[in-house]
PDB file of N, CA and C in Angstrom:
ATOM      1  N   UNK A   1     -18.540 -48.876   3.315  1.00  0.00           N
ATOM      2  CA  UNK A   1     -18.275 -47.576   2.740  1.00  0.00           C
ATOM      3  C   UNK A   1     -19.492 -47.097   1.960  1.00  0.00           C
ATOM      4  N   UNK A   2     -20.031 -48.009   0.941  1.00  0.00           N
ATOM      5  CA  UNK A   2     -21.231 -47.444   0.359  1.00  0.00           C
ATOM      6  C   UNK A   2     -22.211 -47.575   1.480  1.00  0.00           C
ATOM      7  N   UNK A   3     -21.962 -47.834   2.012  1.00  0.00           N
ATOM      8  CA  UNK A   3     -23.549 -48.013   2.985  1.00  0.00           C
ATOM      9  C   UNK A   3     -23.522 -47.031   4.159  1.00  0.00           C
ATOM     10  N   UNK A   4     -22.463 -46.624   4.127  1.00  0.00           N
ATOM     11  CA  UNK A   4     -22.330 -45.316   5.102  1.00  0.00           C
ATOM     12  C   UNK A   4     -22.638 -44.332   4.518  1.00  0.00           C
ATOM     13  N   UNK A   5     -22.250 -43.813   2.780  1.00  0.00           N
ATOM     14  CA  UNK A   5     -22.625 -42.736   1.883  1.00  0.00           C
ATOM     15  C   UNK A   5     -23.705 -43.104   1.495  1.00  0.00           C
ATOM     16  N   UNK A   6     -24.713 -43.994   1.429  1.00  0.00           N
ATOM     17  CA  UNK A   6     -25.955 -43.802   1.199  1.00  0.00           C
ATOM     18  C   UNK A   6     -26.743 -43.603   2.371  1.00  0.00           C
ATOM     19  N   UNK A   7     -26.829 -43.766   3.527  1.00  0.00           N
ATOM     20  CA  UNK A   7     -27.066 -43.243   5.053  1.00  0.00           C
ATOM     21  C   UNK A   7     -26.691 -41.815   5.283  1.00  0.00           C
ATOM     22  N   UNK A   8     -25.877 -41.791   4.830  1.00  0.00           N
ATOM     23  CA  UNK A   8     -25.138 -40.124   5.000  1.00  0.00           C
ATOM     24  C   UNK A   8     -26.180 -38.963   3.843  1.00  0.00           C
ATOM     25  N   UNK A   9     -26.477 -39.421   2.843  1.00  0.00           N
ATOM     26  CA  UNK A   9     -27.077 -39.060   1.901  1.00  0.00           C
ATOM     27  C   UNK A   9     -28.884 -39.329   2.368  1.00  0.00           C
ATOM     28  N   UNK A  10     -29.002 -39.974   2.758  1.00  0.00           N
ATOM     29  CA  UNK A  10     -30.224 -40.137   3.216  1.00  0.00           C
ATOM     30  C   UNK A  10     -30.616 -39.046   4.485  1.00  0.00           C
ATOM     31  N   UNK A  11     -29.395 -38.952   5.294  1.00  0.00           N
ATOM     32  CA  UNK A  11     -29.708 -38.009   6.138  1.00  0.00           C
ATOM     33  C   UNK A  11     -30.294 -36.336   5.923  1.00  0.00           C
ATOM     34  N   UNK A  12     -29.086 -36.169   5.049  1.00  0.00           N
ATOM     35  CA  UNK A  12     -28.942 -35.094   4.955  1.00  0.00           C
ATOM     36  C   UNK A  12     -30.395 -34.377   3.776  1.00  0.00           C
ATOM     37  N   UNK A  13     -30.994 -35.731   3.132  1.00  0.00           N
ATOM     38  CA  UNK A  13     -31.886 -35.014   2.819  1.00  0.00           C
ATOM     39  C   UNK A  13     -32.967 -34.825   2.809  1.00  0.00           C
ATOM     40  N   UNK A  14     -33.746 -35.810   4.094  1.00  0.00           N
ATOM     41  CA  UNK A  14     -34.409 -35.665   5.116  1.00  0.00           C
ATOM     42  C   UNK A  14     -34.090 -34.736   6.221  1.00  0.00           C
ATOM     43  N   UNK A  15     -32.907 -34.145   6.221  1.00  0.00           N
ATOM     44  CA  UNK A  15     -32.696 -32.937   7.360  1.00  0.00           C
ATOM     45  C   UNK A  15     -33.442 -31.396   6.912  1.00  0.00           C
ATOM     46  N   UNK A  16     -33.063 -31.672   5.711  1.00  0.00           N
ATOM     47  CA  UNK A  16     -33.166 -30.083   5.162  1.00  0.00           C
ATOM     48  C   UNK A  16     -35.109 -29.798   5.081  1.00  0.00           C
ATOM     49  N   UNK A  17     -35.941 -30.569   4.946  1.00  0.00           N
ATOM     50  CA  UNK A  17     -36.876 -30.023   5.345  1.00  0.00           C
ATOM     51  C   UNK A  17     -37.618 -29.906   6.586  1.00  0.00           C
ATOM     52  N   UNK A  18     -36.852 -30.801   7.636  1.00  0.00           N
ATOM     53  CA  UNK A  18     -37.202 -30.925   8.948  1.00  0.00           C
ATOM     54  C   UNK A  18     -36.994 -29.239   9.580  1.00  0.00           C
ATOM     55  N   UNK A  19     -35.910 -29.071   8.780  1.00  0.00           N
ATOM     56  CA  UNK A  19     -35.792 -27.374   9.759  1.00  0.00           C
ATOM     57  C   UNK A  19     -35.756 -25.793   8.810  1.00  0.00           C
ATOM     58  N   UNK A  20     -37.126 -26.397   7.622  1.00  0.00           N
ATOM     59  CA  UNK A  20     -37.224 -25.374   6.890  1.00  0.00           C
ATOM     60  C   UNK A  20     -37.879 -24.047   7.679  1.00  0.00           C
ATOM     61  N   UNK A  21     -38.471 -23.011   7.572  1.00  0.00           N
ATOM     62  CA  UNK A  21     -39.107 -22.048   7.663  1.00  0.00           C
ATOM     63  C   UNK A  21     -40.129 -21.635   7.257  1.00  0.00           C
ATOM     64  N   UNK A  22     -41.393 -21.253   7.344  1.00  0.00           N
ATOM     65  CA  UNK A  22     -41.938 -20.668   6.649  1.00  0.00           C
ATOM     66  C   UNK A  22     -42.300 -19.685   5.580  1.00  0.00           C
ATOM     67  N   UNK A  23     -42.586 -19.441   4.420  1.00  0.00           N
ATOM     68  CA  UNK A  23     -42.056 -18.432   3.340  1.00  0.00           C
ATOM     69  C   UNK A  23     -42.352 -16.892   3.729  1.00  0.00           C
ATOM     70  N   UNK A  24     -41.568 -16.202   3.856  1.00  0.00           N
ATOM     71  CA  UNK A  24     -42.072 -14.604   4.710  1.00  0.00           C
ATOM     72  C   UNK A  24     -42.740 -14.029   3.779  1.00  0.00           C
ATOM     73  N   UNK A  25     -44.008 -13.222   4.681  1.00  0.00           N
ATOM     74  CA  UNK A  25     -45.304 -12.702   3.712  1.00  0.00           C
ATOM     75  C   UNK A  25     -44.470 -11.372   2.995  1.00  0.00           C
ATOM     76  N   UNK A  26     -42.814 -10.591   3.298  1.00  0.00           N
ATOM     77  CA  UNK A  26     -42.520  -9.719   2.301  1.00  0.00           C
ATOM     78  C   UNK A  26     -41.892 -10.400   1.481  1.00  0.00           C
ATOM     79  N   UNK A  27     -41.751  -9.563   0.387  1.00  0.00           N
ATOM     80  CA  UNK A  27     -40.240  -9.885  -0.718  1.00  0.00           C
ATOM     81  C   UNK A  27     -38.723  -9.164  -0.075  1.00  0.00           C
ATOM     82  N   UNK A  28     -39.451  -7.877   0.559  1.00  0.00           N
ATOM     83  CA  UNK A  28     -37.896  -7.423   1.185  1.00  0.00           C
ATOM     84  C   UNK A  28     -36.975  -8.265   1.730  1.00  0.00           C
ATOM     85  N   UNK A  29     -37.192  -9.104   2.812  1.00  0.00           N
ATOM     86  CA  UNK A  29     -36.683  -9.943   3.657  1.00  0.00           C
ATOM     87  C   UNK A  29     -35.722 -10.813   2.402  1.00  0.00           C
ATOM     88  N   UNK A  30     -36.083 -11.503   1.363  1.00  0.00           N
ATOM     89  CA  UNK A  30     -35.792 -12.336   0.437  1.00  0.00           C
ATOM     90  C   UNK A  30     -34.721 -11.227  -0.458  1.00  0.00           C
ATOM     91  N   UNK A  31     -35.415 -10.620  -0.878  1.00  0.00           N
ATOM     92  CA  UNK A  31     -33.916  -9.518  -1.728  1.00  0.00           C
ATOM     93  C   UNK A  31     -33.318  -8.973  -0.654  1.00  0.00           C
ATOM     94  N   UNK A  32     -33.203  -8.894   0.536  1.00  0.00           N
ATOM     95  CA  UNK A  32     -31.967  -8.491   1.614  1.00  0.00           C
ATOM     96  C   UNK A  32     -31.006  -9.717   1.542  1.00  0.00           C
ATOM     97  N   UNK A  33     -31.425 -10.896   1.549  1.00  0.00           N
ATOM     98  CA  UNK A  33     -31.141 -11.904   1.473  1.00  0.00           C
ATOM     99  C   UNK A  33     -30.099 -12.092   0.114  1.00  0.00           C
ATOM    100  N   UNK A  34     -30.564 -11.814  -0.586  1.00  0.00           N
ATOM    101  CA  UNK A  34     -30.200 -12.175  -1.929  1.00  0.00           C
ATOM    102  C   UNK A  34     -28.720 -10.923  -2.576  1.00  0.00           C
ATOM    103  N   UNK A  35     -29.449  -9.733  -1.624  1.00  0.00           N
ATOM    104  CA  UNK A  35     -27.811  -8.929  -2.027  1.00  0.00           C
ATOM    105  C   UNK A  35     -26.581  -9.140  -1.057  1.00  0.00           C
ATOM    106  N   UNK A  36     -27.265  -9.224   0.112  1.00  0.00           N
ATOM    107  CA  UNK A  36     -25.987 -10.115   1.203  1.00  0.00           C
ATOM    108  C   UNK A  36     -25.138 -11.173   0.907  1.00  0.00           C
ATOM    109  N   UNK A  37     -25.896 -11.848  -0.120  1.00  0.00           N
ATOM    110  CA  UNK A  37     -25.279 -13.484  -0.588  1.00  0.00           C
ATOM    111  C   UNK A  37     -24.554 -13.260  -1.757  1.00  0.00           C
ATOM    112  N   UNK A  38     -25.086 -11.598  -2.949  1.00  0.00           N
ATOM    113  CA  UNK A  38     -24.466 -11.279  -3.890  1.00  0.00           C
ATOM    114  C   UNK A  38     -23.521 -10.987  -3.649  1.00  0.00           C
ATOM    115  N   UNK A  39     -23.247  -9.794  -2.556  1.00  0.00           N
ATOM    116  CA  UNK A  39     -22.397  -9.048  -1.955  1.00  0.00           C
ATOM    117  C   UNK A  39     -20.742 -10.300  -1.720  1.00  0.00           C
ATOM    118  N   UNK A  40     -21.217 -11.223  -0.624  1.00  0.00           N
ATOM    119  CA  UNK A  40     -19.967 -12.432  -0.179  1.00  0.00           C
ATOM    120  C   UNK A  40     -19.582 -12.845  -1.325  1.00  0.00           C
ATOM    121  N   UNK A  41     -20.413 -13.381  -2.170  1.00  0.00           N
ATOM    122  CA  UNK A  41     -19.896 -14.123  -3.553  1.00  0.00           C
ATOM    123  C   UNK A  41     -19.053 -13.520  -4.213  1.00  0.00           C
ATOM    124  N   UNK A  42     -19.270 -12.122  -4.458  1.00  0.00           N
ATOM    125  CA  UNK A  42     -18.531 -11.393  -5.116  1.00  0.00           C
ATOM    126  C   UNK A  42     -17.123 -11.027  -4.794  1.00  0.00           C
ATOM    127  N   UNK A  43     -17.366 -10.754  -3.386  1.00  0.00           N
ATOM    128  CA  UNK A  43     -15.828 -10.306  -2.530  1.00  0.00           C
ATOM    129  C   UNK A  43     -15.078 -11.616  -2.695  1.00  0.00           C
ATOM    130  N   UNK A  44     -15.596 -12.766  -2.338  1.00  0.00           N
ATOM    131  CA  UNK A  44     -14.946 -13.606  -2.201  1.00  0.00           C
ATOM    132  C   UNK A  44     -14.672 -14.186  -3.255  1.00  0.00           C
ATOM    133  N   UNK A  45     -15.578 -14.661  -4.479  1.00  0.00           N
ATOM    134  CA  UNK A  45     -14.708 -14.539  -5.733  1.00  0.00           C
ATOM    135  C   UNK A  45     -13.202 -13.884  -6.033  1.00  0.00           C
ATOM    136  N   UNK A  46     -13.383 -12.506  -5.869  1.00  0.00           N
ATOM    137  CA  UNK A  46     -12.492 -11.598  -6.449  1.00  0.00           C
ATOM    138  C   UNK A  46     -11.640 -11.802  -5.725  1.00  0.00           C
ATOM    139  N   UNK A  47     -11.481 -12.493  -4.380  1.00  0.00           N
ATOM    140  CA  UNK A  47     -10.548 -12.278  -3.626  1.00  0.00           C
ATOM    141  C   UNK A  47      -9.832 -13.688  -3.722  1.00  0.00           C
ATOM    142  N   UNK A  48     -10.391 -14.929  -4.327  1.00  0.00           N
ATOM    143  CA  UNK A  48      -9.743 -16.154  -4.647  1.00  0.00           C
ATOM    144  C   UNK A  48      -9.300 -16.086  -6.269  1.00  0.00           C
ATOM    145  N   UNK A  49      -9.862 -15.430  -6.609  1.00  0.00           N
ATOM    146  CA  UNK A  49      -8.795 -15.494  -8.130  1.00  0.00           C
ATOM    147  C   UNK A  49      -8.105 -13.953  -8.306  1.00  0.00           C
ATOM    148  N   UNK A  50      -8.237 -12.922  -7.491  1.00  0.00           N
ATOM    149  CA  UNK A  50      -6.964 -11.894  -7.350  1.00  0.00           C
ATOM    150  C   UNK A  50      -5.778 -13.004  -6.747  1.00  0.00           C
ATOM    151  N   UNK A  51      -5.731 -13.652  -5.410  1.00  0.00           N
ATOM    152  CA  UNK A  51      -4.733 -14.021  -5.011  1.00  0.00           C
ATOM    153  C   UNK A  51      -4.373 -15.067  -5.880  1.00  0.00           C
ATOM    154  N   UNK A  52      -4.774 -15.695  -6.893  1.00  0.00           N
ATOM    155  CA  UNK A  52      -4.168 -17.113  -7.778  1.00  0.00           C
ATOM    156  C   UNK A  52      -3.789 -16.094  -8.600  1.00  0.00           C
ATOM    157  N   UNK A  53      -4.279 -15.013  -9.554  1.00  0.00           N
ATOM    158  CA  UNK A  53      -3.974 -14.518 -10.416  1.00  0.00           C
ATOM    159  C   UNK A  53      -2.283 -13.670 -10.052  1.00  0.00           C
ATOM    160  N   UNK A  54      -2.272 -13.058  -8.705  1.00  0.00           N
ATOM    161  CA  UNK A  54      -1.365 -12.238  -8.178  1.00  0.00           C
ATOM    162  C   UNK A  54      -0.394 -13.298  -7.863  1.00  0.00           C
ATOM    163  N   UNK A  55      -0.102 -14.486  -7.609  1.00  0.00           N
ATOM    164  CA  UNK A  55       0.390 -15.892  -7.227  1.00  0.00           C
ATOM    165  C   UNK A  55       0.924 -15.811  -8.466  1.00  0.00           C
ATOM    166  N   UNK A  56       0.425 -15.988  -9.438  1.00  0.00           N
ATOM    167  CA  UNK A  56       0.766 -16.785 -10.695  1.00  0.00           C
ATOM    168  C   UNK A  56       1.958 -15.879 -11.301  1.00  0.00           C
ATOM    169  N   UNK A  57       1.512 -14.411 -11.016  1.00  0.00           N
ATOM    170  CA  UNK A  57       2.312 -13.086 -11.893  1.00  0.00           C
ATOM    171  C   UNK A  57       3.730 -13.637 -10.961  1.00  0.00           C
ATOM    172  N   UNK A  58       3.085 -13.741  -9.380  1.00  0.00           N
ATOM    173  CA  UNK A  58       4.690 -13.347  -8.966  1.00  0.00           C
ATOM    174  C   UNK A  58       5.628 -14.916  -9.279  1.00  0.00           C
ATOM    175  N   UNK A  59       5.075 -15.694  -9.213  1.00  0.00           N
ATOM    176  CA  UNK A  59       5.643 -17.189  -9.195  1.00  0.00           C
ATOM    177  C   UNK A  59       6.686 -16.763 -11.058  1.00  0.00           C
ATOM    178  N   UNK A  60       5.766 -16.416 -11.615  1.00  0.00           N
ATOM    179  CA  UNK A  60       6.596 -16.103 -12.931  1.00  0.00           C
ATOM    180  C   UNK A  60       7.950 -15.261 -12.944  1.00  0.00           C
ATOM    181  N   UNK A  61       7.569 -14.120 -12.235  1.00  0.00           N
ATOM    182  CA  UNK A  61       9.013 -13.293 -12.214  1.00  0.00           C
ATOM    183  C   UNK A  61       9.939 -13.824 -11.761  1.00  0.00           C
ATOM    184  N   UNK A  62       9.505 -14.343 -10.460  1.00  0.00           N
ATOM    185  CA  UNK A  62      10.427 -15.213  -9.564  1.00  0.00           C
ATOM    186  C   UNK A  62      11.334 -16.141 -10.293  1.00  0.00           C
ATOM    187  N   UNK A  63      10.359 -16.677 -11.270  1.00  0.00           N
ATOM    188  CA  UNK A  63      11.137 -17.983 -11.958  1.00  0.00           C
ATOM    189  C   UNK A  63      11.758 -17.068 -13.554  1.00  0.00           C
ATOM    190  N   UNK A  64      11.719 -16.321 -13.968  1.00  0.00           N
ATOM    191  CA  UNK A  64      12.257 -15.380 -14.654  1.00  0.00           C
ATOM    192  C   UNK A  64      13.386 -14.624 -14.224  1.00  0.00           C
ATOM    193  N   UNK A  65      13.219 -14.183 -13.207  1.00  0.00           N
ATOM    194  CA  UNK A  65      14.784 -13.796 -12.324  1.00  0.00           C
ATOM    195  C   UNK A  65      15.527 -14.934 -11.966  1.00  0.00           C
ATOM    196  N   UNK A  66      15.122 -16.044 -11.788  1.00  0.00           N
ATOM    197  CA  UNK A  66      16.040 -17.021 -11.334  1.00  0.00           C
ATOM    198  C   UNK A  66      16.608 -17.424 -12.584  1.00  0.00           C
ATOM    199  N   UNK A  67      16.395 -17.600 -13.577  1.00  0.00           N
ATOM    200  CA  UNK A  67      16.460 -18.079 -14.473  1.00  0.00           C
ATOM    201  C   UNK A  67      17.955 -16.976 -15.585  1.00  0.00           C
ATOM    202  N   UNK A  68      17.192 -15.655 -15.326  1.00  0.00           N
ATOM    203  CA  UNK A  68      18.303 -14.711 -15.828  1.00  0.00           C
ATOM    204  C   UNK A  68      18.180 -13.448 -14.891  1.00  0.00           C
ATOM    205  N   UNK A  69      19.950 -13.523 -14.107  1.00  0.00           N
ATOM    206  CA  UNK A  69      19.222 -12.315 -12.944  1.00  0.00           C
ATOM    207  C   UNK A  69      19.652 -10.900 -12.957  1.00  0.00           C
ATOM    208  N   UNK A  70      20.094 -10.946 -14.520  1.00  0.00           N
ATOM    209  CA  UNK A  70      20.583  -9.887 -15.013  1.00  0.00           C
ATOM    210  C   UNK A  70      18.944  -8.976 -15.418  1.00  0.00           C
ATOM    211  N   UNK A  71      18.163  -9.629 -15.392  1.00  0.00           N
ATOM    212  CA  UNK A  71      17.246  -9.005 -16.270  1.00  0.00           C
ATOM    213  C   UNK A  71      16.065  -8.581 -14.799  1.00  0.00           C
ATOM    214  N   UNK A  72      16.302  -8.948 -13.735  1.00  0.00           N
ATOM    215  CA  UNK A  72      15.460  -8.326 -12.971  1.00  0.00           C
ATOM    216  C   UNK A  72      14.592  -6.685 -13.068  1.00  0.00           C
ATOM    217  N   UNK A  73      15.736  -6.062 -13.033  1.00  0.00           N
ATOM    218  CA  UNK A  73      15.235  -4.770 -13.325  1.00  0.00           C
ATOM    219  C   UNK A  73      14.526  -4.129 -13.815  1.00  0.00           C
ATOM    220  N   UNK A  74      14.562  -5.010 -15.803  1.00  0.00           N
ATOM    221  CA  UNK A  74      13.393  -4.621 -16.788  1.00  0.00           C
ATOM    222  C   UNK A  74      12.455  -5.388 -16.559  1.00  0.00           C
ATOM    223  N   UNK A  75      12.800  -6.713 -15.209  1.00  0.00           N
ATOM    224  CA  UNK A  75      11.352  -7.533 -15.499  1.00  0.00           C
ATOM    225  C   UNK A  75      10.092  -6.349 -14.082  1.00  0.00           C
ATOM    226  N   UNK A  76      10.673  -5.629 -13.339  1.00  0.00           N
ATOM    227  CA  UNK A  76      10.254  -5.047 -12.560  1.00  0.00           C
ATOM    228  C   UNK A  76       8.684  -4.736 -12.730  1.00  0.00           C
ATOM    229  N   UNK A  77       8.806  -3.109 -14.206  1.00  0.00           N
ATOM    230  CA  UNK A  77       7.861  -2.594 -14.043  1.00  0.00           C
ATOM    231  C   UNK A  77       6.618  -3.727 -14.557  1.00  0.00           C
ATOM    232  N   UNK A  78       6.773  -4.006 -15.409  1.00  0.00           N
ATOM    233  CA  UNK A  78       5.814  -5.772 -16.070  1.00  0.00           C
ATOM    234  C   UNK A  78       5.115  -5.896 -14.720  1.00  0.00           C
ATOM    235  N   UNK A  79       5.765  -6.390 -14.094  1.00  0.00           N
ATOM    236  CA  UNK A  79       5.664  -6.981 -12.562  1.00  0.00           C
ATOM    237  C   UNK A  79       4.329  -6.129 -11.728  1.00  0.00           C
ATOM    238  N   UNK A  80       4.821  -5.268 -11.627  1.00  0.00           N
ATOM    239  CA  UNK A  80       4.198  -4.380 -10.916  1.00  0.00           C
ATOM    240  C   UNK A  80       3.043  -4.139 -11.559  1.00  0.00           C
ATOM    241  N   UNK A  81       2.954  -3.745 -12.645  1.00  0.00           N
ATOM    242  CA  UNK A  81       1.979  -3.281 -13.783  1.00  0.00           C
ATOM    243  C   UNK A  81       0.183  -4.217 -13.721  1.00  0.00           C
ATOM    244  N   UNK A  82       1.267  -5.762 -14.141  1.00  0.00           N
ATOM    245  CA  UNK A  82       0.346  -6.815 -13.627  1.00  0.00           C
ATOM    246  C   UNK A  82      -0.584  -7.092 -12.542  1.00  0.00           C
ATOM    247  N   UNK A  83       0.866  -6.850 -11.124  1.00  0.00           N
ATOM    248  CA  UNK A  83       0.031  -6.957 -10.465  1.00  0.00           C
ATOM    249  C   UNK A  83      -1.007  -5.658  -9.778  1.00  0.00           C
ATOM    250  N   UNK A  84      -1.153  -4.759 -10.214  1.00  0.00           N
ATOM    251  CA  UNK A  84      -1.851  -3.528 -10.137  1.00  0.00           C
ATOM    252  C   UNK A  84      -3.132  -3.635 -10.898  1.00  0.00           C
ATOM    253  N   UNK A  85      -3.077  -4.530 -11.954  1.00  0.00           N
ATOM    254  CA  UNK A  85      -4.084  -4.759 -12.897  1.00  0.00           C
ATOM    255  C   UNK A  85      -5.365  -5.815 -12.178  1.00  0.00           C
ATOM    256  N   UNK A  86      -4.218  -7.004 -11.699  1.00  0.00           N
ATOM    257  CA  UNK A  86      -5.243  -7.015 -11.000  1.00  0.00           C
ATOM    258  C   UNK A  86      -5.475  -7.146  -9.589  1.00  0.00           C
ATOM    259  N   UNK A  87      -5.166  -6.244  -9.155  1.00  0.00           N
ATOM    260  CA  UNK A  87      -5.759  -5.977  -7.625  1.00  0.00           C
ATOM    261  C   UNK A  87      -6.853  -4.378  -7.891  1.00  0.00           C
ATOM    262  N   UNK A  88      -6.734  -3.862  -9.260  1.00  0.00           N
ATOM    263  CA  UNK A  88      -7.534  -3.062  -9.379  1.00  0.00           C
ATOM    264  C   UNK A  88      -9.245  -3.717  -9.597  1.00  0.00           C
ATOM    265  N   UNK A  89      -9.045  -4.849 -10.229  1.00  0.00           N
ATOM    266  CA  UNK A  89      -9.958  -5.935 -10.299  1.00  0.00           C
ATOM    267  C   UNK A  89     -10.866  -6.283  -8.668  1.00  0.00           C
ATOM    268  N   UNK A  90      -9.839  -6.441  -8.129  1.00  0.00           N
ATOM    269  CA  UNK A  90     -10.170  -6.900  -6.772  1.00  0.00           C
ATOM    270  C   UNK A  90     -11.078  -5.897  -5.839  1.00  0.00           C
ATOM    271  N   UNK A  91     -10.669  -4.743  -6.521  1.00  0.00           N
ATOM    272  CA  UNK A  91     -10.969  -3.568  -5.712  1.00  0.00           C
ATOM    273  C   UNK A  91     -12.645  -3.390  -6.313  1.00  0.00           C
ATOM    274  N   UNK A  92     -12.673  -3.218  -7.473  1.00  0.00           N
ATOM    275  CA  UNK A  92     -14.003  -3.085  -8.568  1.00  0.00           C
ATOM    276  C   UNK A  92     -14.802  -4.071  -7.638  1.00  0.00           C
ATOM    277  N   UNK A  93     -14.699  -5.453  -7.454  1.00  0.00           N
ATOM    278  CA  UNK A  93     -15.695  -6.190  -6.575  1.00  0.00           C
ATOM    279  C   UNK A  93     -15.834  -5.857  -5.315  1.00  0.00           C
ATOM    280  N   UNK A  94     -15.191  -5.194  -4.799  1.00  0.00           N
ATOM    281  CA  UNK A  94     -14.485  -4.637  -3.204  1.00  0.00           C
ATOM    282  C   UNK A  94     -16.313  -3.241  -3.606  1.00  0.00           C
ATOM    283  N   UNK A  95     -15.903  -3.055  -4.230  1.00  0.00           N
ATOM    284  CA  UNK A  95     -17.132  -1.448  -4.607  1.00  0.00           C
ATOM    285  C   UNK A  95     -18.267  -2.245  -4.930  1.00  0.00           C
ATOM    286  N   UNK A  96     -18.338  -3.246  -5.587  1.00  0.00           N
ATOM    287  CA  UNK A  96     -19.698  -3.825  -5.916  1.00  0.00           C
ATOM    288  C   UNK A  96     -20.603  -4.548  -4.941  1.00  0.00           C
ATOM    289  N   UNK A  97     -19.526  -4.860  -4.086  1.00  0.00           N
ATOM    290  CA  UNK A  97     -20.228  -5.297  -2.227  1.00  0.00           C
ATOM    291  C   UNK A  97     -20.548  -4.637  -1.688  1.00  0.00           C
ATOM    292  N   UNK A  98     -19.890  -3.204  -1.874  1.00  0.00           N
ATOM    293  CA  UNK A  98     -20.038  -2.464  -0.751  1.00  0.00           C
ATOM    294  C   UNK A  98     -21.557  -1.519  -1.433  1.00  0.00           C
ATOM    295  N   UNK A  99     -21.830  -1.497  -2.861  1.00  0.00           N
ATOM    296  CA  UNK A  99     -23.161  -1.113  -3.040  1.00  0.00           C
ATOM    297  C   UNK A  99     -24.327  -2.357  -2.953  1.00  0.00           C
ATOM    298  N   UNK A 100     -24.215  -3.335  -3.129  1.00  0.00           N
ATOM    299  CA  UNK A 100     -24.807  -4.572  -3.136  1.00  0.00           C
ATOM    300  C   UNK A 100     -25.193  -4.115  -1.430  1.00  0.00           C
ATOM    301  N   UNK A 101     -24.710  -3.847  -0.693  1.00  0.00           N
ATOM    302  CA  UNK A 101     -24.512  -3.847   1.279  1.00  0.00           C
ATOM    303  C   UNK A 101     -25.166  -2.765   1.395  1.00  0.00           C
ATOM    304  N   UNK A 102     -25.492  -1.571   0.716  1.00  0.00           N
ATOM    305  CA  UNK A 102     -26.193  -0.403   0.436  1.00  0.00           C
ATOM    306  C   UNK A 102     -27.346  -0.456   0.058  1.00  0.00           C
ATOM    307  N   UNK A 103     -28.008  -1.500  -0.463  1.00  0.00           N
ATOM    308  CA  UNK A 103     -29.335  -2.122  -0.745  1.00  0.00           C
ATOM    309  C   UNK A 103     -30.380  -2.725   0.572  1.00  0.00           C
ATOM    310  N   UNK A 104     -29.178  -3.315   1.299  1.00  0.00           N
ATOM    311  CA  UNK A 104     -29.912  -3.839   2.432  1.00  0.00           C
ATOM    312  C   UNK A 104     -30.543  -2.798   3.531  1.00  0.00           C
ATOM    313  N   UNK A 105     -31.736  -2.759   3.765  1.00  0.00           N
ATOM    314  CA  UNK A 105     -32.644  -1.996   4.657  1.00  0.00           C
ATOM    315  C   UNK A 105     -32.721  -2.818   6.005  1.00  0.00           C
TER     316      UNK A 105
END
């Protein structure tokens, strides 16, 4: 087992300069690079902690209505409110990709 993860580790980091590139004579190429990678990070951030955050709101009501199911009704707008809050979140990074993607030439 260790001798497979130190082989495995050995590989991999002798691989990474075997199939480097040469450094490109612009900077453009490198900041296209760099807002494309801003751009994913961002969406995809927002889009793994909107859905835990939107998870979490509804897992609560759920277990709040089960719990008393008389009270559904007033637990509604809460509900909604929350989750509007943040998928408005989601959306703000949704716009920050899509100008980050507006950079690239």
């Amino acid at each position: 087992m260790k001798k497979s993860l130190l082989l495995g580790g050995a590989t991999l980091l002798t691989a990474v300069p075997a199939f480097a590139q040469a450094a490109a004579s612009s900077s453009a190429i490198s900041n296209n690079a760099y807002y494309a990678l801003g751009a994913g990070i961002a969406i995809g951030l927002a889009a793994f902690g909107g859905g835990l955050g939107q998870g979490r709101i509804g897992g609560s009501a759920m277990d709040g209505i089960a719990r008393n199911p008389q009270a559904a009704g007033t637990m509604l707008a809460p509900l909604l409110i929350g989750l509007a809050f943040v998928e408005s979140l989601v959306i703000y990074a949704l716009v920050i990709a899509f100008m980050l993607q507006g950079k690239i030439h």
